[in-house]
Protein backbone atom coordinates (compact mmCIF):
# COMPACT_ATOMS: atom_id res chain seq x y z
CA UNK A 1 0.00 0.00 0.00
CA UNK A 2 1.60 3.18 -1.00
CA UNK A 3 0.23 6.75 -0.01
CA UNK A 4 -1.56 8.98 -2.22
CA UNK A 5 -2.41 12.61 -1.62
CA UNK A 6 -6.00 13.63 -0.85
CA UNK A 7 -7.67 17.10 -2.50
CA UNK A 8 -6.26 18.56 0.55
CA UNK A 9 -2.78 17.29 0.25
CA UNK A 10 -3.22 14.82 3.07
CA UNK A 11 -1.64 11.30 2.89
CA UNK A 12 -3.95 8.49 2.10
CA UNK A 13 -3.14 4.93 2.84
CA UNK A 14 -4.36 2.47 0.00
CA UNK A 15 -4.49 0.09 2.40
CA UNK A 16 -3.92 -0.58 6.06
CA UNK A 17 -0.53 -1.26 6.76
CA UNK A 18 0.82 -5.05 7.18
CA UNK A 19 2.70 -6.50 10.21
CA UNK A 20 6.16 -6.52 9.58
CA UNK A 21 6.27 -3.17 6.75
CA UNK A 22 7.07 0.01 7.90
CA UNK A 23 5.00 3.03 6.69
CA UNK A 24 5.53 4.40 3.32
CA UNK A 25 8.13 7.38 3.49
CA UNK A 26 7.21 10.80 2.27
CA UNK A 27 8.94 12.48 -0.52
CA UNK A 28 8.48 15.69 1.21
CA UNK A 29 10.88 14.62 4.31
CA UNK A 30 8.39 14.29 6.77
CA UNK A 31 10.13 11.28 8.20
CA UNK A 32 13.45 10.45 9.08
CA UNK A 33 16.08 12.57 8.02
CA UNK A 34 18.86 10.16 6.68
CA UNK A 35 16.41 8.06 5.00
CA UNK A 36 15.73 5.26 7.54
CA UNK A 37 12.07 3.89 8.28
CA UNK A 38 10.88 5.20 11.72
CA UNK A 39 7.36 4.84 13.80
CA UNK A 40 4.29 5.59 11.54
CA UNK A 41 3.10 9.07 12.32
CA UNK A 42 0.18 10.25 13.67
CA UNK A 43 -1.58 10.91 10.17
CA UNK A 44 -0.93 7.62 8.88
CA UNK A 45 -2.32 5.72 12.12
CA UNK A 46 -5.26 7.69 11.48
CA UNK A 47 -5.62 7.36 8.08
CA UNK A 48 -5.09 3.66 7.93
CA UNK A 49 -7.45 3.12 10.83
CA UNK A 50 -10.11 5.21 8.58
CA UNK A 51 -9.72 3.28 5.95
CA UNK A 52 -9.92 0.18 8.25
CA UNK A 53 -13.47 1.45 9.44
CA UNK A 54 -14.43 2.49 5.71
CA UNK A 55 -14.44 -1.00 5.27
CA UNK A 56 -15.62 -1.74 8.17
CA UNK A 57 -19.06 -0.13 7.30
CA UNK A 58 -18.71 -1.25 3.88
CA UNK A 59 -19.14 -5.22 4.97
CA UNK A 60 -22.12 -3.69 7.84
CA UNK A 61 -23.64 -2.25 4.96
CA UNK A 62 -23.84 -5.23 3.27
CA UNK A 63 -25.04 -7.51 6.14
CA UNK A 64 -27.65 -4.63 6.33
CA UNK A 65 -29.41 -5.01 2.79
CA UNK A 66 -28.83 -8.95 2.96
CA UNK A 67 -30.78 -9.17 6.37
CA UNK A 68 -33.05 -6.80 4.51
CA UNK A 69 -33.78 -8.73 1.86
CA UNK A 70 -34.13 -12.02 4.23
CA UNK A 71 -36.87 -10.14 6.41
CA UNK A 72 -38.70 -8.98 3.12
CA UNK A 73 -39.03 -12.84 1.78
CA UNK A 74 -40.08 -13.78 5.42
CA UNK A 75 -42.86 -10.98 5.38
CA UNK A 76 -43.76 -12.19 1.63
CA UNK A 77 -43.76 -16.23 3.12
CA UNK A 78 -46.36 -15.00 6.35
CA UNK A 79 -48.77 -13.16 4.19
CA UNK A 80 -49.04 -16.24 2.14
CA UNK A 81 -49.07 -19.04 4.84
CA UNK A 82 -51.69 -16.68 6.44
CA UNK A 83 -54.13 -16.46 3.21
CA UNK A 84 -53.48 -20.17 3.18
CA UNK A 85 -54.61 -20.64 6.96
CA UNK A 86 -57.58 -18.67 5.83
CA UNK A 87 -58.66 -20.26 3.10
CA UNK A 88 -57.84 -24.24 4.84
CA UNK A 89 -60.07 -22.91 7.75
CA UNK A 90 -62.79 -21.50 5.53
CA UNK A 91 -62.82 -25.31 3.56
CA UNK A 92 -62.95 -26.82 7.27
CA UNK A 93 -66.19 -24.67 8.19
CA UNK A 94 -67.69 -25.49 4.86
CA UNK A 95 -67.43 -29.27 5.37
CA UNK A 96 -68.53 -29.10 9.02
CA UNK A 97 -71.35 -27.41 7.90
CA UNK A 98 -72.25 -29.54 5.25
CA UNK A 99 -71.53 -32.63 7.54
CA UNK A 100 -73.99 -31.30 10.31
CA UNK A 101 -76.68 -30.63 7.70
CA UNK A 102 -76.80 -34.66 7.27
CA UNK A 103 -75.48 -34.49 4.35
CA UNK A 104 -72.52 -36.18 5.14
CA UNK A 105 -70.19 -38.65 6.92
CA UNK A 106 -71.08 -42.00 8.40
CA UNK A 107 -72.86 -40.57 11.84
CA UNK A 108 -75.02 -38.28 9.99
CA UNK A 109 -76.61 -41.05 7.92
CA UNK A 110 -77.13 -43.32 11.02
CA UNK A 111 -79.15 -40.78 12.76
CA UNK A 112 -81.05 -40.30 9.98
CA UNK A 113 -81.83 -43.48 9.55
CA UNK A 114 -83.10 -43.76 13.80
CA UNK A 115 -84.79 -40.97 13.34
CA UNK A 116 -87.38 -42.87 11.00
């Protein structure tokens, strides 16, 4: 990861820097005089642990409209188990109905049948 100047001139890491890799030297001289790598400075911590939360938000952002999408199917899947609990109850009242008319089943022929 190298750095690259923002519109205001200010350092930006490309990436967050790796164990082991020092951080990128500026052309300017803002580090070490004779050329060695020395601690990271203040700016770069900062900048690498923005771009560490960028993407940070980026993969919450994503979890976001997946969980989203999940609750929208499960909202689609009630309505429809509900019209279908509806419409299994309305079949159930039907043939109750029809069953204690006498039209129906084994009982309601056998009490018809005492009945004359």
């Amino acid at each position: 990861g190298g750095v690259s100047p923002s519109p205001l001139g200010i350092p930006s890491l490309s990436s967050p820097m790796q164990a082991g890799q020092g951080p990128p030297m500026a052309a300017e001289g803002a580090g070490a005089s004779d050329g060695q790598a020395g601690p990271p400075s203040v700016m770069q911590i900062v900048a690498a642990q923005r771009d560490r939360f960028r993407q940070r938000v980026l993969e919450l952002e994503q979890t976001c409209d997946r969980l989203r999408e999940s609750l929208a199917a499960e909202k689609e899947t009630k309505i429809r188990l509900q019209r279908d609990n509806v419409s299994l109850v309305e079949q159930a009242r039907y043939l109750e109905s029809v069953y204690h008319q006498g039209g129906g089943g084994a009982q309601g022929r056998s009490e018809l049948e005492r009945d004359r």
